[in-house]
N, C-alpha and C. Protein backbone atom coordinates (compact mmCIF):
# COMPACT_ATOMS: atom_id res chain seq x y z
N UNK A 1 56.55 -11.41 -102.26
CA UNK A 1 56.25 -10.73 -103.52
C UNK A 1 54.75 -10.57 -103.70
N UNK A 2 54.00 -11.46 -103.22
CA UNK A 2 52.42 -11.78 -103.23
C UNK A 2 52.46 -10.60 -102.48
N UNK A 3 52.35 -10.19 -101.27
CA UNK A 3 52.10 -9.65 -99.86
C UNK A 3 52.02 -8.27 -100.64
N UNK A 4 52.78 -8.10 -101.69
CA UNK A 4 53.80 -6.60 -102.12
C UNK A 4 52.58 -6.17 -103.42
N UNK A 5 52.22 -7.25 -104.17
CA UNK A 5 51.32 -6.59 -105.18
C UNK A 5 49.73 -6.35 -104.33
N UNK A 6 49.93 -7.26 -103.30
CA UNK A 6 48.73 -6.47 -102.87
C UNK A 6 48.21 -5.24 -102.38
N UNK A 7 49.46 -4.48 -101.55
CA UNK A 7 49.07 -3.07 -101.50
C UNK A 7 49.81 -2.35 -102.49
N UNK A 8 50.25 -2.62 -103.87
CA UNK A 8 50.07 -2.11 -105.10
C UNK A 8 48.85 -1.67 -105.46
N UNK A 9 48.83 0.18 -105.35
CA UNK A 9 47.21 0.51 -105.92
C UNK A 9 47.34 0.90 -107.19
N UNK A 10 47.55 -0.01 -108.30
CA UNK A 10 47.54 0.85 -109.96
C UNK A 10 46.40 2.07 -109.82
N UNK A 11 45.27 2.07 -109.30
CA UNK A 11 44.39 3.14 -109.47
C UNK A 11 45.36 4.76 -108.67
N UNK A 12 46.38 4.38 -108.46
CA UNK A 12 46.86 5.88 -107.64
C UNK A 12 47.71 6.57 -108.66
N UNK A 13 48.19 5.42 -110.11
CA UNK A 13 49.28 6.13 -110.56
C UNK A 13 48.24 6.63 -111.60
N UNK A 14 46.99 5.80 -111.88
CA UNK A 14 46.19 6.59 -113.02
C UNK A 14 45.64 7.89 -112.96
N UNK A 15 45.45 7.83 -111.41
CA UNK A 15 44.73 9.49 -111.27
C UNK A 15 45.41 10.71 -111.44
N UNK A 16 44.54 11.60 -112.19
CA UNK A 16 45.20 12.40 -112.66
C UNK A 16 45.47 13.94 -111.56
N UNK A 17 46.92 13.88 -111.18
CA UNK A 17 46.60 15.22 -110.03
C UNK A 17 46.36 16.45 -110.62
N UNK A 18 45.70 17.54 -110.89
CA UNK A 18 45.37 18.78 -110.75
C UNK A 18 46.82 19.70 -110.41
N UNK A 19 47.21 19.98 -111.69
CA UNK A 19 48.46 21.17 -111.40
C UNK A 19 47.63 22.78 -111.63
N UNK A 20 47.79 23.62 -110.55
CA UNK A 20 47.75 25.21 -110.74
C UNK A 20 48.55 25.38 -111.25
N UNK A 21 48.21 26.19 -112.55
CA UNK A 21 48.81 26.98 -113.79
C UNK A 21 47.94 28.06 -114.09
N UNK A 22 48.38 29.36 -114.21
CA UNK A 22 47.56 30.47 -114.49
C UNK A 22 48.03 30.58 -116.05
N UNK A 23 46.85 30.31 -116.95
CA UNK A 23 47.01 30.60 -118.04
C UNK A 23 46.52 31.97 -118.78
N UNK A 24 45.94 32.56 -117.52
CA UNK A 24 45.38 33.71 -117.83
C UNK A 24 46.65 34.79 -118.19
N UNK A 25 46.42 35.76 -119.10
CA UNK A 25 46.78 36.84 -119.42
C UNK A 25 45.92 38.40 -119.42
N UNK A 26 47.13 39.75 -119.95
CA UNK A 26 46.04 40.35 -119.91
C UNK A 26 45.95 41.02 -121.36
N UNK A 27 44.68 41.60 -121.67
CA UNK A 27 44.09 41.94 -122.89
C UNK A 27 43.83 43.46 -122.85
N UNK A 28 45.30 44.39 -123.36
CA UNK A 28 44.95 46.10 -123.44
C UNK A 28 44.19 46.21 -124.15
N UNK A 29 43.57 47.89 -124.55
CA UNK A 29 43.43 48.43 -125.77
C UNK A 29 44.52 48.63 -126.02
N UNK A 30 44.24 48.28 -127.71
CA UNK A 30 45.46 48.70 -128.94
C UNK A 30 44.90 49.56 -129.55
N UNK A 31 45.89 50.35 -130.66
CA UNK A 31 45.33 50.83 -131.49
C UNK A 31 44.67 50.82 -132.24
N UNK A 32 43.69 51.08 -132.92
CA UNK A 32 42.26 51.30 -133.91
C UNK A 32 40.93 51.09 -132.83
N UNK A 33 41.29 50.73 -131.14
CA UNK A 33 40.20 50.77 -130.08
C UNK A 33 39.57 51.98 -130.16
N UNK A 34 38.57 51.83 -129.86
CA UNK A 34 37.79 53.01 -129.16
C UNK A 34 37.69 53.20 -127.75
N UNK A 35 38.65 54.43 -126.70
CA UNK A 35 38.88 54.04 -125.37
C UNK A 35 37.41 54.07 -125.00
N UNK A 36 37.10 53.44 -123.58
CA UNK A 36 36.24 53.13 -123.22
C UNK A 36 35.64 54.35 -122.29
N UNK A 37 34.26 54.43 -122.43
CA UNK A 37 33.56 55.93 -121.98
C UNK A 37 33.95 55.97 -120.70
N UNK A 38 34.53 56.18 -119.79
CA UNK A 38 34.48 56.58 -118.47
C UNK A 38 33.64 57.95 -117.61
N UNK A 39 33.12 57.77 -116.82
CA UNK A 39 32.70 58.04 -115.91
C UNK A 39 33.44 58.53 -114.64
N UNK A 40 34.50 59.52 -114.68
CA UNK A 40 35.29 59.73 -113.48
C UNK A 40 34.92 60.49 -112.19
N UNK A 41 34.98 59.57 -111.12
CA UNK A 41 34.89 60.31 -109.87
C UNK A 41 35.15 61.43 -109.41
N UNK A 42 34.59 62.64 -109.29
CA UNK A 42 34.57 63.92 -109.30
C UNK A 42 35.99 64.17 -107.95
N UNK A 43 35.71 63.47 -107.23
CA UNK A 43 36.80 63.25 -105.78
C UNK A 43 38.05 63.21 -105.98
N UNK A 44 38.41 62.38 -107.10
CA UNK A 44 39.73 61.67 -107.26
C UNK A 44 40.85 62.51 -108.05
N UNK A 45 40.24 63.42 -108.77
CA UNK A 45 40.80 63.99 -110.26
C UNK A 45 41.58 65.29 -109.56
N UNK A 46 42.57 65.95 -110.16
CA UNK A 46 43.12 66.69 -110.49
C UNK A 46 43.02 67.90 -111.20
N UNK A 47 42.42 68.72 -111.37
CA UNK A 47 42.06 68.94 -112.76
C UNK A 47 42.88 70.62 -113.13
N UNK A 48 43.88 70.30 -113.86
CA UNK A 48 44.53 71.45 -114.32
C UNK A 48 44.61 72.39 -115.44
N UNK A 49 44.10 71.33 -116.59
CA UNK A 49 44.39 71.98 -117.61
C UNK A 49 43.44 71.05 -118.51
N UNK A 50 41.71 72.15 -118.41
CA UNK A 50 40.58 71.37 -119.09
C UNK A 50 39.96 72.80 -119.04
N UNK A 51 39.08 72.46 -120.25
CA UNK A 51 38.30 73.60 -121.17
C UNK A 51 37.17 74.32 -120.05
N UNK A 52 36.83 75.14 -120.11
CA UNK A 52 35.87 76.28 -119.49
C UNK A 52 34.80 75.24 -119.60
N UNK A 53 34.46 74.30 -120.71
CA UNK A 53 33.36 73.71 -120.68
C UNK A 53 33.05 72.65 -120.19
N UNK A 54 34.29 71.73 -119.48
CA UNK A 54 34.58 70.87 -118.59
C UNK A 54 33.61 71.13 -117.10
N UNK A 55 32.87 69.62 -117.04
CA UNK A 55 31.78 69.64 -115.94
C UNK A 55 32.71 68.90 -114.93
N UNK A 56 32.93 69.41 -113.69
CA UNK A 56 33.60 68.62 -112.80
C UNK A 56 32.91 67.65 -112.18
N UNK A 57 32.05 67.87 -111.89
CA UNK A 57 30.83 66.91 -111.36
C UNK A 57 30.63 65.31 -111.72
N UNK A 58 30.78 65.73 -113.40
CA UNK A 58 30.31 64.41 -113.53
C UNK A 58 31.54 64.67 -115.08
N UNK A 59 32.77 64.63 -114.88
CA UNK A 59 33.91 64.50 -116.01
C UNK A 59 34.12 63.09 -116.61
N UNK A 60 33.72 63.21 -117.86
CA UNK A 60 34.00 62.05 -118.97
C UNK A 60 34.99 61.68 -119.85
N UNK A 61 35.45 60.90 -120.21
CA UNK A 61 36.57 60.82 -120.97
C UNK A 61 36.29 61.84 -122.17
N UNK A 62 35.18 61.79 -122.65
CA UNK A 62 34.76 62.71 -123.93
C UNK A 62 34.85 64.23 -123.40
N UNK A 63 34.74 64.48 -122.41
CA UNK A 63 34.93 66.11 -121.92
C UNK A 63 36.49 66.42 -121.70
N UNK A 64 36.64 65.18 -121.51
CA UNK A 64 38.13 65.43 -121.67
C UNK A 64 38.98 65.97 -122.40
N UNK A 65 38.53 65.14 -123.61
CA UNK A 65 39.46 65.28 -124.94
C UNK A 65 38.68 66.46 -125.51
N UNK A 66 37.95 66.42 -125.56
CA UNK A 66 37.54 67.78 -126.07
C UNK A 66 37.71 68.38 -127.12
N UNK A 67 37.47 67.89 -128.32
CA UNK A 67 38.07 68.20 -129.51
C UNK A 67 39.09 68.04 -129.69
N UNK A 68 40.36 67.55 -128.88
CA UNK A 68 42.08 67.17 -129.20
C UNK A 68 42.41 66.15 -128.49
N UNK A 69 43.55 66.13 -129.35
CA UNK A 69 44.46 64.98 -128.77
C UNK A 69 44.21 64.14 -127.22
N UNK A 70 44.26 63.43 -126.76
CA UNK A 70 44.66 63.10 -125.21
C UNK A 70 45.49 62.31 -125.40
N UNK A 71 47.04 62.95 -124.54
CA UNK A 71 47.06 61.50 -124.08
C UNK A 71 47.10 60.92 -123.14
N UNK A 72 47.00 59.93 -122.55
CA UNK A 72 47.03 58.96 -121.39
C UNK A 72 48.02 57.95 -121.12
N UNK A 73 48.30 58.46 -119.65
CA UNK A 73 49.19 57.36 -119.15
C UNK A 73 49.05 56.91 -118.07
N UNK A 74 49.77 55.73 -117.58
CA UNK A 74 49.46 54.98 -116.51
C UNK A 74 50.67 55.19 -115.54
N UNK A 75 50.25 54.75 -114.09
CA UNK A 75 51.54 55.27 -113.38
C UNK A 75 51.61 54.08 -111.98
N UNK A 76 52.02 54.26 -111.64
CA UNK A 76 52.40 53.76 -110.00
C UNK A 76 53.63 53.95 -109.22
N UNK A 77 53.10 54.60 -107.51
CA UNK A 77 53.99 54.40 -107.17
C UNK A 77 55.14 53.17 -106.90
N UNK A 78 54.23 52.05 -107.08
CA UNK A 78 54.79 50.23 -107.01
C UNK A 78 55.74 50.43 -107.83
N UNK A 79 55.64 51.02 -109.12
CA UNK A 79 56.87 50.87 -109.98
C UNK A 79 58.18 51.18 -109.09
N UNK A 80 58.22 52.05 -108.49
CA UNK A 80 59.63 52.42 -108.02
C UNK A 80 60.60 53.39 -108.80
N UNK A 81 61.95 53.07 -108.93
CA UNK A 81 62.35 53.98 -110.00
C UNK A 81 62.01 53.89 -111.09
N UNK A 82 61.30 52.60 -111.53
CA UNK A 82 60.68 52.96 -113.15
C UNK A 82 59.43 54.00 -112.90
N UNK A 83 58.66 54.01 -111.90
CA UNK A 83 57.65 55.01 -111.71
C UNK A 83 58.67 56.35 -111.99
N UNK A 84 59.37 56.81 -110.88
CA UNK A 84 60.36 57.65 -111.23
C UNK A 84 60.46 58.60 -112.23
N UNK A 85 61.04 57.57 -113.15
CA UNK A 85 61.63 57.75 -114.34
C UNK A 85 60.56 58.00 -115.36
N UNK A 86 59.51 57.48 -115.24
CA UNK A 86 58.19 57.31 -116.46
C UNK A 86 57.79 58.63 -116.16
N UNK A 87 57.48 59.13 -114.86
CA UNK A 87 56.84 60.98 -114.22
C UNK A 87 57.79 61.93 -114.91
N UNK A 88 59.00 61.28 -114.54
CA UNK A 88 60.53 62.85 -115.40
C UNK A 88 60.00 62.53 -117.01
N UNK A 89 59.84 61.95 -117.94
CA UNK A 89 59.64 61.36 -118.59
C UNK A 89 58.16 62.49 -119.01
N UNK A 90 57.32 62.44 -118.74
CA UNK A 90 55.98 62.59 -118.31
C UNK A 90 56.40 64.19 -118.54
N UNK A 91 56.40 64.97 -117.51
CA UNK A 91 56.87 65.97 -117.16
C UNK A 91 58.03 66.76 -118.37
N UNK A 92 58.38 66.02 -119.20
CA UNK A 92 59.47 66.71 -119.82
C UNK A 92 58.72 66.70 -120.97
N UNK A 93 57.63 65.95 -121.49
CA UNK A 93 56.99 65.87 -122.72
C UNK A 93 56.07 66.40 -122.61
N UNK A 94 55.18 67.14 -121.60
CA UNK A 94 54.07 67.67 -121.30
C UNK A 94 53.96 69.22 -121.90
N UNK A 95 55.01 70.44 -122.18
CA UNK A 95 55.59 70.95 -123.03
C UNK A 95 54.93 71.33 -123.84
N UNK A 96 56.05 70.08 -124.63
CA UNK A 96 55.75 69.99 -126.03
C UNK A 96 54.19 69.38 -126.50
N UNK A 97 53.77 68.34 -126.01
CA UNK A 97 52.20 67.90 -126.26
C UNK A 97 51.55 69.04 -126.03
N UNK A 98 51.26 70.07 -124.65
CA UNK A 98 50.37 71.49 -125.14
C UNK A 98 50.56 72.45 -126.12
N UNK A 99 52.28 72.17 -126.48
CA UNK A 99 52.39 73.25 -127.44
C UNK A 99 51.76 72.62 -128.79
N UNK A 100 51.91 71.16 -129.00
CA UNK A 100 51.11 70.96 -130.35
C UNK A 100 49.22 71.15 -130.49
N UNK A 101 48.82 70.89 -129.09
CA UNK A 101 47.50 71.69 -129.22
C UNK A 101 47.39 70.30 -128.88
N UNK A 102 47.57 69.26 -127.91
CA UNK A 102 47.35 68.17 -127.53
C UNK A 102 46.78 67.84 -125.87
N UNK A 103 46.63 67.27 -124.84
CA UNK A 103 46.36 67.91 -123.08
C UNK A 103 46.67 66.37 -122.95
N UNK A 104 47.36 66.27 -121.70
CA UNK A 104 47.66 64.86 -121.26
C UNK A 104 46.92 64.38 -119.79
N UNK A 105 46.28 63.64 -119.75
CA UNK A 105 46.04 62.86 -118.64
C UNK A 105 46.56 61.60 -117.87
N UNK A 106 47.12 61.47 -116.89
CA UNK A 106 47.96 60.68 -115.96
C UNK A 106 47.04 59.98 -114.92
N UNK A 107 46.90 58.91 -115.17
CA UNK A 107 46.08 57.73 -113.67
C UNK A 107 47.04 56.89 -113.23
N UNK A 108 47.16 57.50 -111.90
CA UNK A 108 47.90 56.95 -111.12
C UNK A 108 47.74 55.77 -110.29
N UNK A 109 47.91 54.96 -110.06
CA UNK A 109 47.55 53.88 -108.70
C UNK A 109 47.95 54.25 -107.62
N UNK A 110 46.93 55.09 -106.69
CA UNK A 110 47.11 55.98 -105.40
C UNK A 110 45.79 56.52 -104.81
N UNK A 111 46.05 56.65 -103.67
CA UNK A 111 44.84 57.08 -103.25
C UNK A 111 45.25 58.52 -103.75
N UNK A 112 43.52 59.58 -103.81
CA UNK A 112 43.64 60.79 -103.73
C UNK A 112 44.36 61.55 -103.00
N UNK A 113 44.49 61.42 -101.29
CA UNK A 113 45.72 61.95 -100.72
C UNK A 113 47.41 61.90 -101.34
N UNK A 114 47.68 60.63 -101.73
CA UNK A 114 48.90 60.51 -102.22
C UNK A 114 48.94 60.83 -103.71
N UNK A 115 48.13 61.15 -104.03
CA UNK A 115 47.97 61.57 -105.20
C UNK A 115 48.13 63.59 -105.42
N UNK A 116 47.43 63.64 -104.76
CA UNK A 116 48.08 65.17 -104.62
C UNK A 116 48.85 65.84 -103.61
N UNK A 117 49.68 64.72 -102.74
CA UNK A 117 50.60 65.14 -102.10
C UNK A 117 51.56 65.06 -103.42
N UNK A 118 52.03 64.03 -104.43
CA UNK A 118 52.59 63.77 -105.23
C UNK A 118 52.89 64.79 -106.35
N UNK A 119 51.94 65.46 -106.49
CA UNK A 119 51.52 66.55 -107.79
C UNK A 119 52.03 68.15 -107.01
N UNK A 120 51.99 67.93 -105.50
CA UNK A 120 52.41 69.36 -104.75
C UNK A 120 54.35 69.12 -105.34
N UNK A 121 54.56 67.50 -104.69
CA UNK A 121 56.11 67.56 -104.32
C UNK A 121 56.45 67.92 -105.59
N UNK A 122 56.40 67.16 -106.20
CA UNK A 122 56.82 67.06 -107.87
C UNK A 122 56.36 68.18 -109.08
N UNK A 123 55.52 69.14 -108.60
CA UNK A 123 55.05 70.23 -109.42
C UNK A 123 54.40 69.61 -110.45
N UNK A 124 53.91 69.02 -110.31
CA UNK A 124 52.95 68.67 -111.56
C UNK A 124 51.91 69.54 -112.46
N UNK A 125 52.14 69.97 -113.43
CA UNK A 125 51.19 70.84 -114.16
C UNK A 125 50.03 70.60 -115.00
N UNK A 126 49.73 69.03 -115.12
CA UNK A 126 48.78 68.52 -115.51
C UNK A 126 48.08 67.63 -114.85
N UNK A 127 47.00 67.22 -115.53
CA UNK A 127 45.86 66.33 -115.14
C UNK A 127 46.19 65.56 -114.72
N UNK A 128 45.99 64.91 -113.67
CA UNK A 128 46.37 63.64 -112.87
C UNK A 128 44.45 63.01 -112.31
N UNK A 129 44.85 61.86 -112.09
CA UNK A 129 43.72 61.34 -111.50
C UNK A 129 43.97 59.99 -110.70
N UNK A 130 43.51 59.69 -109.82
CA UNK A 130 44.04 58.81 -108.66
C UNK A 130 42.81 57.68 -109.01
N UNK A 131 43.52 56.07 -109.10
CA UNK A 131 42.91 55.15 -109.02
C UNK A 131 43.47 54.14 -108.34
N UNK A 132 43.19 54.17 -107.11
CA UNK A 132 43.36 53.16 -105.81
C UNK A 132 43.17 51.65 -106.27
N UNK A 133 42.21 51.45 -106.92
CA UNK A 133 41.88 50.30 -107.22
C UNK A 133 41.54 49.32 -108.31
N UNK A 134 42.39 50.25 -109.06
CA UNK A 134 42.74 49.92 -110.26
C UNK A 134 41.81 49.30 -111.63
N UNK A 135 40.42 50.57 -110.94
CA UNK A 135 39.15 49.99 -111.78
C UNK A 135 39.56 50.90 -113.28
N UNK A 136 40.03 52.08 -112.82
CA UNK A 136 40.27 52.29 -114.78
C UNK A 136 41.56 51.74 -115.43
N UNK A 137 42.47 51.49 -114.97
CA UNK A 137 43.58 50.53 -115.56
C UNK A 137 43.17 49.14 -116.01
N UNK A 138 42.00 48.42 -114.93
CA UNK A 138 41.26 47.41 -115.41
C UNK A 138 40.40 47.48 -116.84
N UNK A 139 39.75 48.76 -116.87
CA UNK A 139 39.27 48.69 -118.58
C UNK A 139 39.93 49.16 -119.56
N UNK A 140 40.99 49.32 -119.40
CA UNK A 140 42.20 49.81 -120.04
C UNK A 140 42.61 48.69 -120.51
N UNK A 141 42.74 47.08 -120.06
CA UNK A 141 42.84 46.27 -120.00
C UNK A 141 44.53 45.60 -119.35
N UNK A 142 45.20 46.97 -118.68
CA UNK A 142 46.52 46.72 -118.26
C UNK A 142 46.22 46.05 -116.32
N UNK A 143 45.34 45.90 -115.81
CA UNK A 143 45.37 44.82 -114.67
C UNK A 143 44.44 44.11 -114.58
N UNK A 144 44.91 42.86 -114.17
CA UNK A 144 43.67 41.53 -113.72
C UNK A 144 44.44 41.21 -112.29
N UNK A 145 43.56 40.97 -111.54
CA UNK A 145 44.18 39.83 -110.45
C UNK A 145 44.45 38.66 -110.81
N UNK A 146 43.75 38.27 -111.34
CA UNK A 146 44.50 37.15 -112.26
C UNK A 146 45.87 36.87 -113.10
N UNK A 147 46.55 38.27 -113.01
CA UNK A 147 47.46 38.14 -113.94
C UNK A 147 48.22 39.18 -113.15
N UNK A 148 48.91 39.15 -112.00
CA UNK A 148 49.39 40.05 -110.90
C UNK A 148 50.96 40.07 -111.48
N UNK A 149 51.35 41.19 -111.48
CA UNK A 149 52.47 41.85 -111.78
C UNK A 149 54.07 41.15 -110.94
N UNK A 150 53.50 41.34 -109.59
CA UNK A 150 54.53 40.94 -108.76
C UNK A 150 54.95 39.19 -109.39
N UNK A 151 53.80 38.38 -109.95
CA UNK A 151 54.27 37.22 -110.17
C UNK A 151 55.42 37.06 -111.31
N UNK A 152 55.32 38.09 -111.65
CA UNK A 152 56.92 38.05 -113.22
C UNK A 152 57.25 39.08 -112.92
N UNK A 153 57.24 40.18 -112.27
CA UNK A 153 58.35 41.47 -112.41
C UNK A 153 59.13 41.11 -111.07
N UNK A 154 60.18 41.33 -110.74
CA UNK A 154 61.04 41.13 -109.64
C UNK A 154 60.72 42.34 -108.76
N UNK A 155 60.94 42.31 -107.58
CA UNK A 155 60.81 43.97 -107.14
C UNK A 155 59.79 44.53 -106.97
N UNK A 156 58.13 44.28 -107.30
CA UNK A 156 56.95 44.90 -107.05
C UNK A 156 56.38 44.07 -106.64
N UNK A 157 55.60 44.33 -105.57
CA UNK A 157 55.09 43.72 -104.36
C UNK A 157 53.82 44.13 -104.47
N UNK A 158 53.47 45.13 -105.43
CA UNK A 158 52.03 45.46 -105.17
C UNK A 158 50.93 44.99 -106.06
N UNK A 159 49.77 45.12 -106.05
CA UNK A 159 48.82 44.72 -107.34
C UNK A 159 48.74 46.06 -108.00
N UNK A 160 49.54 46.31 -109.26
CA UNK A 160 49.86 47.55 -109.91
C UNK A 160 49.79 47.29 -111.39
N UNK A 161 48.99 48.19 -112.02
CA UNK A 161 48.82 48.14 -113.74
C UNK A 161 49.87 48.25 -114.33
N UNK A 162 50.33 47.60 -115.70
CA UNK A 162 51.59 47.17 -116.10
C UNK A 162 51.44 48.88 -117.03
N UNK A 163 53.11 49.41 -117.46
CA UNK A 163 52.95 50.61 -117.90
C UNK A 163 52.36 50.50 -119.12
N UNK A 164 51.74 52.01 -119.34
CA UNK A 164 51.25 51.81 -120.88
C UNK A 164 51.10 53.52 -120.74
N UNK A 165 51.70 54.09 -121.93
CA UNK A 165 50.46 55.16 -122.93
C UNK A 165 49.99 55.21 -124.02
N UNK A 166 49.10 55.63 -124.17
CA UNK A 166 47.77 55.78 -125.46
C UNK A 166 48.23 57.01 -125.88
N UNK A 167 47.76 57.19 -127.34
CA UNK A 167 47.30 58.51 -127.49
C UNK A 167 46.10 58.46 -128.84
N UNK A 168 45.13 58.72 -127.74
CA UNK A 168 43.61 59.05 -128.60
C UNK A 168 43.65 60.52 -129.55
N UNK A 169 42.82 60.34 -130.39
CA UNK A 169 42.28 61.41 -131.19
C UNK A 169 41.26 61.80 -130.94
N UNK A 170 40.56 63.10 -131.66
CA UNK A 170 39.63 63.59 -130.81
C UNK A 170 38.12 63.14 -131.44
N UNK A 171 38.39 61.53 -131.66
CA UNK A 171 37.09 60.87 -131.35
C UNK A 171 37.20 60.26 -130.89
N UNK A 172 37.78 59.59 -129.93
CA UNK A 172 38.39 59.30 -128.54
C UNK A 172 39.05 58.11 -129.02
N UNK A 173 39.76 57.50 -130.76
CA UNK A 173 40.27 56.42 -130.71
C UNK A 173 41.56 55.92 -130.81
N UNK A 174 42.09 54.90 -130.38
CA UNK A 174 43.28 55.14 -129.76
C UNK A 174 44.10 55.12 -131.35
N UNK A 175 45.51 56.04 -131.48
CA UNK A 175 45.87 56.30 -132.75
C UNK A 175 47.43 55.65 -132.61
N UNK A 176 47.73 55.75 -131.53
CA UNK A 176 49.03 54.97 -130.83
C UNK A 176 48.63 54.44 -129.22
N UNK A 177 49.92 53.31 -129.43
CA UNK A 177 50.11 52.83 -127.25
C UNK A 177 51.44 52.52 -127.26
N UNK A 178 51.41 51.65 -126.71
CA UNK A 178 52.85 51.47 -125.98
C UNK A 178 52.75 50.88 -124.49
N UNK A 179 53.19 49.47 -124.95
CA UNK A 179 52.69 48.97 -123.31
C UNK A 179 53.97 47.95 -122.67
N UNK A 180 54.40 48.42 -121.58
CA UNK A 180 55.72 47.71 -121.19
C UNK A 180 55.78 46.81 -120.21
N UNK A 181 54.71 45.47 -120.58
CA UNK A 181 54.54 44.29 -119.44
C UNK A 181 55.63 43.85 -118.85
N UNK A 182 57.20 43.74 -119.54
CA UNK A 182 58.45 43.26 -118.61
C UNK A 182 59.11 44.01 -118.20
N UNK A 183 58.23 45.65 -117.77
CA UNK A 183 59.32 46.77 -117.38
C UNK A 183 60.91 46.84 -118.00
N UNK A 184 61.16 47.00 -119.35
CA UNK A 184 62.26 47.22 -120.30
C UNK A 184 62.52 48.61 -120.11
N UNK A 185 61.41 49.33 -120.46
CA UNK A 185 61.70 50.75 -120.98
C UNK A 185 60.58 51.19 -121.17
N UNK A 186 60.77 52.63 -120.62
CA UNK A 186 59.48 53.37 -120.60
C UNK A 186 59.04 53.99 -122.14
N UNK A 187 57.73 55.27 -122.27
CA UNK A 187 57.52 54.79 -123.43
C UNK A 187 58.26 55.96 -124.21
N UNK A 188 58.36 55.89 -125.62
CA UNK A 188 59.42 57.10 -126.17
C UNK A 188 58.14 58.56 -126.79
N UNK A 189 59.04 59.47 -125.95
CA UNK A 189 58.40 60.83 -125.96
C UNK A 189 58.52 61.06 -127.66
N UNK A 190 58.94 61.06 -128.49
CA UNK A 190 59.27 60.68 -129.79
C UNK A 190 58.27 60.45 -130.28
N UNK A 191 57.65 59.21 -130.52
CA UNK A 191 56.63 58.94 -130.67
C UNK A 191 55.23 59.27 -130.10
N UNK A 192 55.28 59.19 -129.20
CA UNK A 192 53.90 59.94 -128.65
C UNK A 192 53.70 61.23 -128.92
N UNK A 193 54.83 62.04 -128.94
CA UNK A 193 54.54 63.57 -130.06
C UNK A 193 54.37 63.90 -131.46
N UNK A 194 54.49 62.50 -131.80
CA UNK A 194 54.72 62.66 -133.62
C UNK A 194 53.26 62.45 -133.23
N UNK A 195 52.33 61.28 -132.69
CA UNK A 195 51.29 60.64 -132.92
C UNK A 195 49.96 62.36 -132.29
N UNK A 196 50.50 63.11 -131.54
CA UNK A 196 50.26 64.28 -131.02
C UNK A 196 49.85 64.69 -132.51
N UNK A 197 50.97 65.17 -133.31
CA UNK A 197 51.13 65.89 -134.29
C UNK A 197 50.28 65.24 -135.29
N UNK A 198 50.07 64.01 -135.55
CA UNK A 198 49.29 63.73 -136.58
C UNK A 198 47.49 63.77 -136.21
N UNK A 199 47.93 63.33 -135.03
CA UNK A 199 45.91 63.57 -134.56
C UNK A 199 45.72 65.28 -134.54
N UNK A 200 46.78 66.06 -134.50
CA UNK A 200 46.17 67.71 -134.29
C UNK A 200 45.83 68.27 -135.96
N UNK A 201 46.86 67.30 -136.50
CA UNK A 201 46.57 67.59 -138.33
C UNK A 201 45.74 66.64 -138.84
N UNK A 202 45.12 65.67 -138.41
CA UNK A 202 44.03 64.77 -138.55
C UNK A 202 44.38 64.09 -139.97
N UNK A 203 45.41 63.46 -139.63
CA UNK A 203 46.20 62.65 -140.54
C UNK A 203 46.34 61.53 -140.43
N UNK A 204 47.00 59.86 -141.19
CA UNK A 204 46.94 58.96 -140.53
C UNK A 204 48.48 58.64 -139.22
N UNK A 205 48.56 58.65 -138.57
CA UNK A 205 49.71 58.39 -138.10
C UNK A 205 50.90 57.21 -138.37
N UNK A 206 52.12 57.65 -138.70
CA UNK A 206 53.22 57.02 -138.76
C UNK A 206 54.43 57.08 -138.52
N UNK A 207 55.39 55.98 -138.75
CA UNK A 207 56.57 56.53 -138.28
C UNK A 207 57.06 57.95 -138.42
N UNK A 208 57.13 58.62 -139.82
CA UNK A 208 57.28 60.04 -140.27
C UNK A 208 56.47 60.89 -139.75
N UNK A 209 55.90 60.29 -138.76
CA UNK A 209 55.51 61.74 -137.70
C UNK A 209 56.06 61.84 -136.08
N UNK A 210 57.69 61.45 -136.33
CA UNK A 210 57.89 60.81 -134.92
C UNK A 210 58.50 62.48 -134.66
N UNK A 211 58.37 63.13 -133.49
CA UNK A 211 58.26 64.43 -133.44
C UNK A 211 59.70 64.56 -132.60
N UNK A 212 60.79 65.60 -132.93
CA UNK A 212 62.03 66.14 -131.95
C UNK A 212 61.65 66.59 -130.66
N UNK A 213 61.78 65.85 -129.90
CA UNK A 213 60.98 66.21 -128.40
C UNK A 213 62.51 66.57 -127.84
């Protein structure tokens, strides 16, 4: 029993081991933000449906919007069929947002090649813009490496921005979002056209502007 407390080390049960836990999260813009000025790579962009006064060279989020509405959404091919589904989605509301006097912009997680191979297959009629590396989804505040997607969504394997759309007014602040970190459901065309409709009438936005899309 002697022999036994001697290689008893109480100092092993006191030490304290070090558990990895990522307590990190991530932090979007919400609404009443002001989106953040960007600076877009003249290379990467798309550009379909922007004003005569639009500088390609050096295109800003503010040249963007341009006196109206924007809205913005996020994409990836990583999603899979929720990517899919968010583009038909995309594509079916695009429409109605020009007809209210609104222009939509789409950043994709893709290189520029796959980015407008994507916009040939799929006919895409609006603005798209390719971000490989997920530096404008990062000030968007929808990716961190720190806070990687694949670790809670089942099924995505890639480092991909969680979905979200905005829709700014034309002082670039955000007036609605919609952001779908547990991939549930994409976002409702409904709403993002009412919020269309109230930034083109420069009103406050609310439910009673949820628009028949």
């Amino acid at each position: 029993m002697s022999n036994y407390s001697q290689k008893y080390d109480t100092a092993f049960w006191d030490t304290e081991i070090p558990v990895k836990k990522n307590n990190a999260k991530l932090l979007p813009l919400l609404t009443g933000s002001k989106a953040p000025d960007i600076t877009f790579n003249k290379d990467m962009g798309i550009w379909q449906k922007v004003s005569y006064r639009f500088n390609y060279t050096s295109a800003t989020m503010k040249s963007i919007i341009d006196n109206k509405p924007l809205v913005i959404s996020f994409l990836s091919g990583g999603w899979n069929n929720y990517g899919l589904k968010h583009l038909k989605l995309l594509k079916q509301a695009y429409p109605e947002i020009e007809a209210l006097g609104g222009n939509l912009l789409v950043i994709v997680h893709a290189s520029y090649p796959d980015v407008r191979e994507m916009v040939q297959y799929f006919e895409i009629p609006f603005n798209v813009i390719a971000d490989p590396k997920n530096e404008i989804s990062e000030k968007f505040g929808l990716f961190s490496k720190d806070v990687p997607v694949w670790d809670k969504v089942s099924g995505i394997s890639e480092d991909v921005p969680v979905p979200a759309t905005y829709v700014l007014n034309q002082y670039g602040h955000v007036i609605y979002h919609t952001i779908d970190e547990d991939f549930l459901h994409t976002f409702s065309a409904t709403k993002v056209l009412g919020a269309v409709f109230a930034a083109v009438n420069r009103v406050p936005y609310t439910a009673n502007y949820n628009y028949a899309a």
